[in-house]
PDB file of N, CA and C in Angstrom:
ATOM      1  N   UNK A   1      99.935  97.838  86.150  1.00  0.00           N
ATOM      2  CA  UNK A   1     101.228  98.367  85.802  1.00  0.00           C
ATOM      3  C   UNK A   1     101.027  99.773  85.249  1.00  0.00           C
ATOM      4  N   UNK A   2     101.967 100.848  85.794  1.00  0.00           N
ATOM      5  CA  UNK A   2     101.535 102.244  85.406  1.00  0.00           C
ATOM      6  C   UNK A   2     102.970 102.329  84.523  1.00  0.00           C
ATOM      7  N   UNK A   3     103.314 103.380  83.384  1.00  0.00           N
ATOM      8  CA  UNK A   3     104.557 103.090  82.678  1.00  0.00           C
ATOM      9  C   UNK A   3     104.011 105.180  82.495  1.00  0.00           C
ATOM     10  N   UNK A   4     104.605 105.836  82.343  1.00  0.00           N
ATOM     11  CA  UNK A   4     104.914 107.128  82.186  1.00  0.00           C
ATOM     12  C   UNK A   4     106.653 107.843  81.785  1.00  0.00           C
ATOM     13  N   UNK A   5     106.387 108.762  80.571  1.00  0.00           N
ATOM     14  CA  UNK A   5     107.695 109.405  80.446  1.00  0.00           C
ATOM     15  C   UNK A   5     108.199 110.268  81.641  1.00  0.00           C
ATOM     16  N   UNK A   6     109.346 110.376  82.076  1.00  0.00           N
ATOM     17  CA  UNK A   6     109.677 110.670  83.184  1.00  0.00           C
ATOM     18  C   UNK A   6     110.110 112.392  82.490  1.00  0.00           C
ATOM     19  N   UNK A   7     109.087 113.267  83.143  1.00  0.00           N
ATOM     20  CA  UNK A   7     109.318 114.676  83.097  1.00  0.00           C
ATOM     21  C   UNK A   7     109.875 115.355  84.180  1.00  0.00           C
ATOM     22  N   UNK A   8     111.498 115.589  84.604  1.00  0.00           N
ATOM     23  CA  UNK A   8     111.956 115.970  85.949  1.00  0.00           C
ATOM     24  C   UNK A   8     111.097 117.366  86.153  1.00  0.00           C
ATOM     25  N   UNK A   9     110.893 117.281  87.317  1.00  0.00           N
ATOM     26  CA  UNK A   9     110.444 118.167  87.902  1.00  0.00           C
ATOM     27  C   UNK A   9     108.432 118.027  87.758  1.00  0.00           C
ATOM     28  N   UNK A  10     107.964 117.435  86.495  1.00  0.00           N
ATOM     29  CA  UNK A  10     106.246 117.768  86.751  1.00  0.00           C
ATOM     30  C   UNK A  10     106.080 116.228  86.876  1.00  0.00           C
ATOM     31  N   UNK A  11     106.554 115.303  86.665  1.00  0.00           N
ATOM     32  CA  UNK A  11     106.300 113.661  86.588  1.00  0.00           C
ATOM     33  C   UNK A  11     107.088 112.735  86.658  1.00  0.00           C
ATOM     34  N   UNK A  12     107.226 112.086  88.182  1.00  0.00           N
ATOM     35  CA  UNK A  12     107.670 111.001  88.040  1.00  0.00           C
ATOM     36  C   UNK A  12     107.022 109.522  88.258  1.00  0.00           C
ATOM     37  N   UNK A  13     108.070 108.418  88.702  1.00  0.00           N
ATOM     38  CA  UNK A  13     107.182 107.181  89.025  1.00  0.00           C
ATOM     39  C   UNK A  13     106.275 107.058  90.108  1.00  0.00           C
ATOM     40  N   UNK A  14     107.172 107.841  91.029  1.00  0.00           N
ATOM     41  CA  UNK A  14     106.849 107.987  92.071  1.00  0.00           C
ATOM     42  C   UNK A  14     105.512 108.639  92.736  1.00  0.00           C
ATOM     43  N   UNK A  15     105.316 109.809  91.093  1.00  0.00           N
ATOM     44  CA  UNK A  15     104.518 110.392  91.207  1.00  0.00           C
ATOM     45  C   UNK A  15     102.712 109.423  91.547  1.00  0.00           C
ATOM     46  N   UNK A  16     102.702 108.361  90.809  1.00  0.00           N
ATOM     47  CA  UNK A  16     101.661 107.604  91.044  1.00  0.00           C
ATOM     48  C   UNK A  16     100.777 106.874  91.989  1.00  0.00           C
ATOM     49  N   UNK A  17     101.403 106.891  92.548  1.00  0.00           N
ATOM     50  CA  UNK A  17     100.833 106.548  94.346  1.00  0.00           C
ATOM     51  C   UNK A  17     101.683 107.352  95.437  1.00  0.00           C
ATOM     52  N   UNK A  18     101.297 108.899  95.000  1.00  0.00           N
ATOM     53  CA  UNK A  18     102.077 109.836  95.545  1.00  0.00           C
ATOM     54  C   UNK A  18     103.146 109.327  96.696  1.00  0.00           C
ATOM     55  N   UNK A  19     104.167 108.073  96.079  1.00  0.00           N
ATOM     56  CA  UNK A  19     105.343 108.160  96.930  1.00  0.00           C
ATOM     57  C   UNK A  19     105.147 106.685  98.014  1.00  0.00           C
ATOM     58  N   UNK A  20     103.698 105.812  97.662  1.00  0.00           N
ATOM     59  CA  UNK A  20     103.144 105.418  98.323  1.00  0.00           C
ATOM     60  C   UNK A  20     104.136 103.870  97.737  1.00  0.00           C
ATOM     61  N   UNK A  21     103.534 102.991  98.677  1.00  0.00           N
ATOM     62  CA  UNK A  21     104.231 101.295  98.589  1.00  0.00           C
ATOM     63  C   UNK A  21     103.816 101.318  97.238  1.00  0.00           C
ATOM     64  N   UNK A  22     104.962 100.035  96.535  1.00  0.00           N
ATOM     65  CA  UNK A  22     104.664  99.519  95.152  1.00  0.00           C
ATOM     66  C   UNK A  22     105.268  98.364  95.126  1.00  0.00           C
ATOM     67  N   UNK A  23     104.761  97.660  94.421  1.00  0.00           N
ATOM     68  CA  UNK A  23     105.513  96.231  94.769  1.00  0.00           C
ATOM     69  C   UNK A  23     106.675  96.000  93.847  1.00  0.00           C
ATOM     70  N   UNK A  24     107.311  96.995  92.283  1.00  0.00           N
ATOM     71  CA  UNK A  24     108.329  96.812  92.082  1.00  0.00           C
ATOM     72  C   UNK A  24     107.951  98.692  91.304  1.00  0.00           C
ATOM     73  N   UNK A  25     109.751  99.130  91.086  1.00  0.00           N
ATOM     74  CA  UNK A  25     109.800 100.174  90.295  1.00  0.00           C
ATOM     75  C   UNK A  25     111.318 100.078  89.287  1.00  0.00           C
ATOM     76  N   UNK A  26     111.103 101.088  88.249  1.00  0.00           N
ATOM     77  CA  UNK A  26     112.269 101.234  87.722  1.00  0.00           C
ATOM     78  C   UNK A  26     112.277 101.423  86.205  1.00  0.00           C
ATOM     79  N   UNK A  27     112.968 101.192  85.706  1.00  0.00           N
ATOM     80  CA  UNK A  27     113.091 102.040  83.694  1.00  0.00           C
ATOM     81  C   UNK A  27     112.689 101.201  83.238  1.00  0.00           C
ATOM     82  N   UNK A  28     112.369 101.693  81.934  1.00  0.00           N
ATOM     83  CA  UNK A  28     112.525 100.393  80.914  1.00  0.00           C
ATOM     84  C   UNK A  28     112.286 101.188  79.745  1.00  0.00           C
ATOM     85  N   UNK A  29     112.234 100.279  78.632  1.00  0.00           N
ATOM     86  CA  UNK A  29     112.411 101.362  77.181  1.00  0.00           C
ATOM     87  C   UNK A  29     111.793 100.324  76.113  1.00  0.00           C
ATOM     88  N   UNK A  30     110.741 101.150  75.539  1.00  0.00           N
ATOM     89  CA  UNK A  30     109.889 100.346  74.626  1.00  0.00           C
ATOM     90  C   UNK A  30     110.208 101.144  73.370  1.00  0.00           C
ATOM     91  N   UNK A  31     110.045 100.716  72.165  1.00  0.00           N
ATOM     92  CA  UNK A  31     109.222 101.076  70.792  1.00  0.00           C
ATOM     93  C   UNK A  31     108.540 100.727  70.111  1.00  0.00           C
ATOM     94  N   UNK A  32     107.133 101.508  69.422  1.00  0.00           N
ATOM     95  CA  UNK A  32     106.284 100.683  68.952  1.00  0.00           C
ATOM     96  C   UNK A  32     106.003  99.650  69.560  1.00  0.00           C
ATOM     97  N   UNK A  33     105.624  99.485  71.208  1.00  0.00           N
ATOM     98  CA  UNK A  33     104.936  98.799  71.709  1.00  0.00           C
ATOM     99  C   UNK A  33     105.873  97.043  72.163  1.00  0.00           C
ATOM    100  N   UNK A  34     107.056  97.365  72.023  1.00  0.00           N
ATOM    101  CA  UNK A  34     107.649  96.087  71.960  1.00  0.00           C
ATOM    102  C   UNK A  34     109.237  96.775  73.370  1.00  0.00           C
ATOM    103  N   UNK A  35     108.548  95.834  74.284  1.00  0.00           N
ATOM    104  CA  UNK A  35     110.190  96.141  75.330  1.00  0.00           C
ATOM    105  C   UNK A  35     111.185  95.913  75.207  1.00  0.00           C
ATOM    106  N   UNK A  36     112.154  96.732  75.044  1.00  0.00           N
ATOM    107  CA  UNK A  36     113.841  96.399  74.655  1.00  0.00           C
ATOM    108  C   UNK A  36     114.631  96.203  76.100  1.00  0.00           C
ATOM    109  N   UNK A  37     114.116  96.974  77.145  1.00  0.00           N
ATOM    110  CA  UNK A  37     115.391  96.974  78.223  1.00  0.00           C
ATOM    111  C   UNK A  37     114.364  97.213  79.191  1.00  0.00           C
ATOM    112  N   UNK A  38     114.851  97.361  80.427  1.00  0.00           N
ATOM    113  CA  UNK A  38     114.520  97.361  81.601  1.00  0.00           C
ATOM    114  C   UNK A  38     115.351  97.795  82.842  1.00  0.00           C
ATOM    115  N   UNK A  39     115.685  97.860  83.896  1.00  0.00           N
ATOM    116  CA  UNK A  39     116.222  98.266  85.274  1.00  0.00           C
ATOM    117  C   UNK A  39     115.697  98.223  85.991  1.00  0.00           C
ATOM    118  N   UNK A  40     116.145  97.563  87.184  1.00  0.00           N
ATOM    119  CA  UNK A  40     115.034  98.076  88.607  1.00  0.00           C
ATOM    120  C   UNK A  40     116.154  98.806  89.684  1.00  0.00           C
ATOM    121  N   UNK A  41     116.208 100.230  88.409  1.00  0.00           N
ATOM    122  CA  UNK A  41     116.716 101.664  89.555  1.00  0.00           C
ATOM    123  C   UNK A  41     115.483 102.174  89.179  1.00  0.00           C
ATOM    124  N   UNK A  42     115.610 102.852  90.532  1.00  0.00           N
ATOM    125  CA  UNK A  42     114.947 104.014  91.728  1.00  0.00           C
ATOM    126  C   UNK A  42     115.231 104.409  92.137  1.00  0.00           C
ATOM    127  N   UNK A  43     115.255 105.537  92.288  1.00  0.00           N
ATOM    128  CA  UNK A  43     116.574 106.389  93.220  1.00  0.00           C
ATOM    129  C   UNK A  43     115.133 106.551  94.964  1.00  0.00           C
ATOM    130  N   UNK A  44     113.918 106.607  94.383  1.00  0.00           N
ATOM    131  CA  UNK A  44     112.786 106.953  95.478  1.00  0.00           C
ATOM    132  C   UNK A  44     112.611 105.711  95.927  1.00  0.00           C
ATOM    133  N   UNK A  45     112.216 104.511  95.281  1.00  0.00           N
ATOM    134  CA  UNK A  45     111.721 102.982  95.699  1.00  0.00           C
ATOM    135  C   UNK A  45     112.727 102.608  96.151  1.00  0.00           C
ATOM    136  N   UNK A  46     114.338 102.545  95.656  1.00  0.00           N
ATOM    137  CA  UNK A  46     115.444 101.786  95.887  1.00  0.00           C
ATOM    138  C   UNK A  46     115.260  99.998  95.874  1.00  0.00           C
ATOM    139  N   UNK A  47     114.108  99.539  95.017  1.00  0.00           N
ATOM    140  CA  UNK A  47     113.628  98.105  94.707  1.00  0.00           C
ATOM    141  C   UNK A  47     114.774  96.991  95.043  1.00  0.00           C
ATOM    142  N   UNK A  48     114.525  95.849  95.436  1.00  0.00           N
ATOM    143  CA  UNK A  48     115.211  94.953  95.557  1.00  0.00           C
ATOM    144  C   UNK A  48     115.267  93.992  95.026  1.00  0.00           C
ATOM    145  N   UNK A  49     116.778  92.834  94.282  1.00  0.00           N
ATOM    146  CA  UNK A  49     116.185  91.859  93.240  1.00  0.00           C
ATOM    147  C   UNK A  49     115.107  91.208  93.799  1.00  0.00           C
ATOM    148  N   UNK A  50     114.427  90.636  94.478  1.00  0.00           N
ATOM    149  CA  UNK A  50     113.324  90.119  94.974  1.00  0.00           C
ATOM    150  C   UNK A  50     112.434  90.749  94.436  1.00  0.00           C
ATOM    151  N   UNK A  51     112.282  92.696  94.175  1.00  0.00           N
ATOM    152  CA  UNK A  51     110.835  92.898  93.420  1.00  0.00           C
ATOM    153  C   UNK A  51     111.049  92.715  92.108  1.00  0.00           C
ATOM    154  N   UNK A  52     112.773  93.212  91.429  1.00  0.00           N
ATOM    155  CA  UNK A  52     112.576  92.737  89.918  1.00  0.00           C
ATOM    156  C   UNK A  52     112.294  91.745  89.642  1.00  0.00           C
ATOM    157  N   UNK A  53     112.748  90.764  90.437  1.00  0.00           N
ATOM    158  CA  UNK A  53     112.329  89.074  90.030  1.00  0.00           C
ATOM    159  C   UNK A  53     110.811  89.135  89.969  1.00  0.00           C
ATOM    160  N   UNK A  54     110.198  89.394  90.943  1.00  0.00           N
ATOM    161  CA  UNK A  54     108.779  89.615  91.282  1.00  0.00           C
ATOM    162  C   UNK A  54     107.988  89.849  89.861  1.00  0.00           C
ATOM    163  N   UNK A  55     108.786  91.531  89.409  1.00  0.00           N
ATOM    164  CA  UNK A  55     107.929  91.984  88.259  1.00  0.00           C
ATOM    165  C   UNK A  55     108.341  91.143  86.938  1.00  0.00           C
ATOM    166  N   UNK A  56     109.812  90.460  87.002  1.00  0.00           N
ATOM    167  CA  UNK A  56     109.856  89.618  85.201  1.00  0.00           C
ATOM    168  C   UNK A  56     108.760  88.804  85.377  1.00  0.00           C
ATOM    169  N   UNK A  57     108.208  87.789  86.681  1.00  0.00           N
ATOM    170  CA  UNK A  57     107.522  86.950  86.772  1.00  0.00           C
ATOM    171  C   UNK A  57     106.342  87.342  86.362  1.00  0.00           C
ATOM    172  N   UNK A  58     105.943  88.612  86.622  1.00  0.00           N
ATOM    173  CA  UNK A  58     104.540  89.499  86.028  1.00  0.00           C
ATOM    174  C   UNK A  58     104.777  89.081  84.621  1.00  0.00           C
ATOM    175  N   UNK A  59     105.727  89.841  83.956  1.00  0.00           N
ATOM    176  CA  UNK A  59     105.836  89.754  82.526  1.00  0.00           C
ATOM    177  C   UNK A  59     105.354  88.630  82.510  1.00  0.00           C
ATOM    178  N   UNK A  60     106.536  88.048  82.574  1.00  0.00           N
ATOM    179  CA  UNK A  60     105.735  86.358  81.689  1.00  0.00           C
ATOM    180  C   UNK A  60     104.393  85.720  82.065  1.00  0.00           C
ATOM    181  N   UNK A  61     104.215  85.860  83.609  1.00  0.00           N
ATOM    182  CA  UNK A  61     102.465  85.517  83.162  1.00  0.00           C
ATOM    183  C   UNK A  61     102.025  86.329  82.680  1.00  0.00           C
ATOM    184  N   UNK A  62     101.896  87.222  81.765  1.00  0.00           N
ATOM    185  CA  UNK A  62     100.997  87.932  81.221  1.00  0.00           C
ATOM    186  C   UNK A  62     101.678  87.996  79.566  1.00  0.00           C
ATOM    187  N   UNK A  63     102.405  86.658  79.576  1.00  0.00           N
ATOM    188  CA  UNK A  63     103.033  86.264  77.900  1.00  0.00           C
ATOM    189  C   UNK A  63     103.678  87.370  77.658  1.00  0.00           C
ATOM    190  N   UNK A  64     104.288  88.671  78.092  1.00  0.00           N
ATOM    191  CA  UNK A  64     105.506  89.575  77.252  1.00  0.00           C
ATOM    192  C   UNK A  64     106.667  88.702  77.140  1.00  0.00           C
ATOM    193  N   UNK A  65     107.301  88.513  75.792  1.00  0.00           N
ATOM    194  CA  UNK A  65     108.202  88.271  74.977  1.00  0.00           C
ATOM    195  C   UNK A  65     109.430  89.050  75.536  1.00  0.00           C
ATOM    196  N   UNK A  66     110.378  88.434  76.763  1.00  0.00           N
ATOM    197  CA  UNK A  66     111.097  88.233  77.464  1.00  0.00           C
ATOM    198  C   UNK A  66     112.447  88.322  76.440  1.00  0.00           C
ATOM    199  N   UNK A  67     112.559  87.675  75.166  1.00  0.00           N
ATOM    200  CA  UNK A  67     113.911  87.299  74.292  1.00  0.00           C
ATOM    201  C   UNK A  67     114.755  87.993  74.287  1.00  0.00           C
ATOM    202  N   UNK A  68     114.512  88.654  73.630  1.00  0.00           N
ATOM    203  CA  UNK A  68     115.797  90.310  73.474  1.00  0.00           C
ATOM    204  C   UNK A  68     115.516  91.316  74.400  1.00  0.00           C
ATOM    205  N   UNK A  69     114.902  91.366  75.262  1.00  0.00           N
ATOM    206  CA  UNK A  69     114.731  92.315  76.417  1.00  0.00           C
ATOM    207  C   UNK A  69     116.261  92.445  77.128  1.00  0.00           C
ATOM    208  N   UNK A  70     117.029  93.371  77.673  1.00  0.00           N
ATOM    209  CA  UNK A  70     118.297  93.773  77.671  1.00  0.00           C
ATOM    210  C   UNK A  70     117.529  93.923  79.443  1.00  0.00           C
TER     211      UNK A  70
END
């Protein structure tokens, strides 16, 4: 999982596998290490619920605390 602040114009998501397949993309918003929210917009990937589903399923096998996630 790659997670980067989105700098328009020098960095995006997209930027990471210069534009290349990914199996899900989109926002999300942490503090101090704890996830509050999420989206699966892309304006480049255009993801489908099938990959967000895909990636919550990541989360939880890998135990992130799903509760208050928005």
């Amino acid at each position: 999982m790659h997670v980067a602040e989105k700098k328009k114009g020098k960095f995006q998501h997209s930027s990471f596998l210069a534009g290349g397949a990914t199996t899900a993309a989109g926002r999300l918003v942490a503090h101090d290490g704890v996830l509050e929210a999420i989206w699966p917009y892309s304006g480049h990937y255009h993801p489908t619920e099938e990959n967000f589903m895909e990636f919550i399923s990541f989360l939880e096998e890998h135990h992130v605390d799903l509760t208050n996630v928005k």
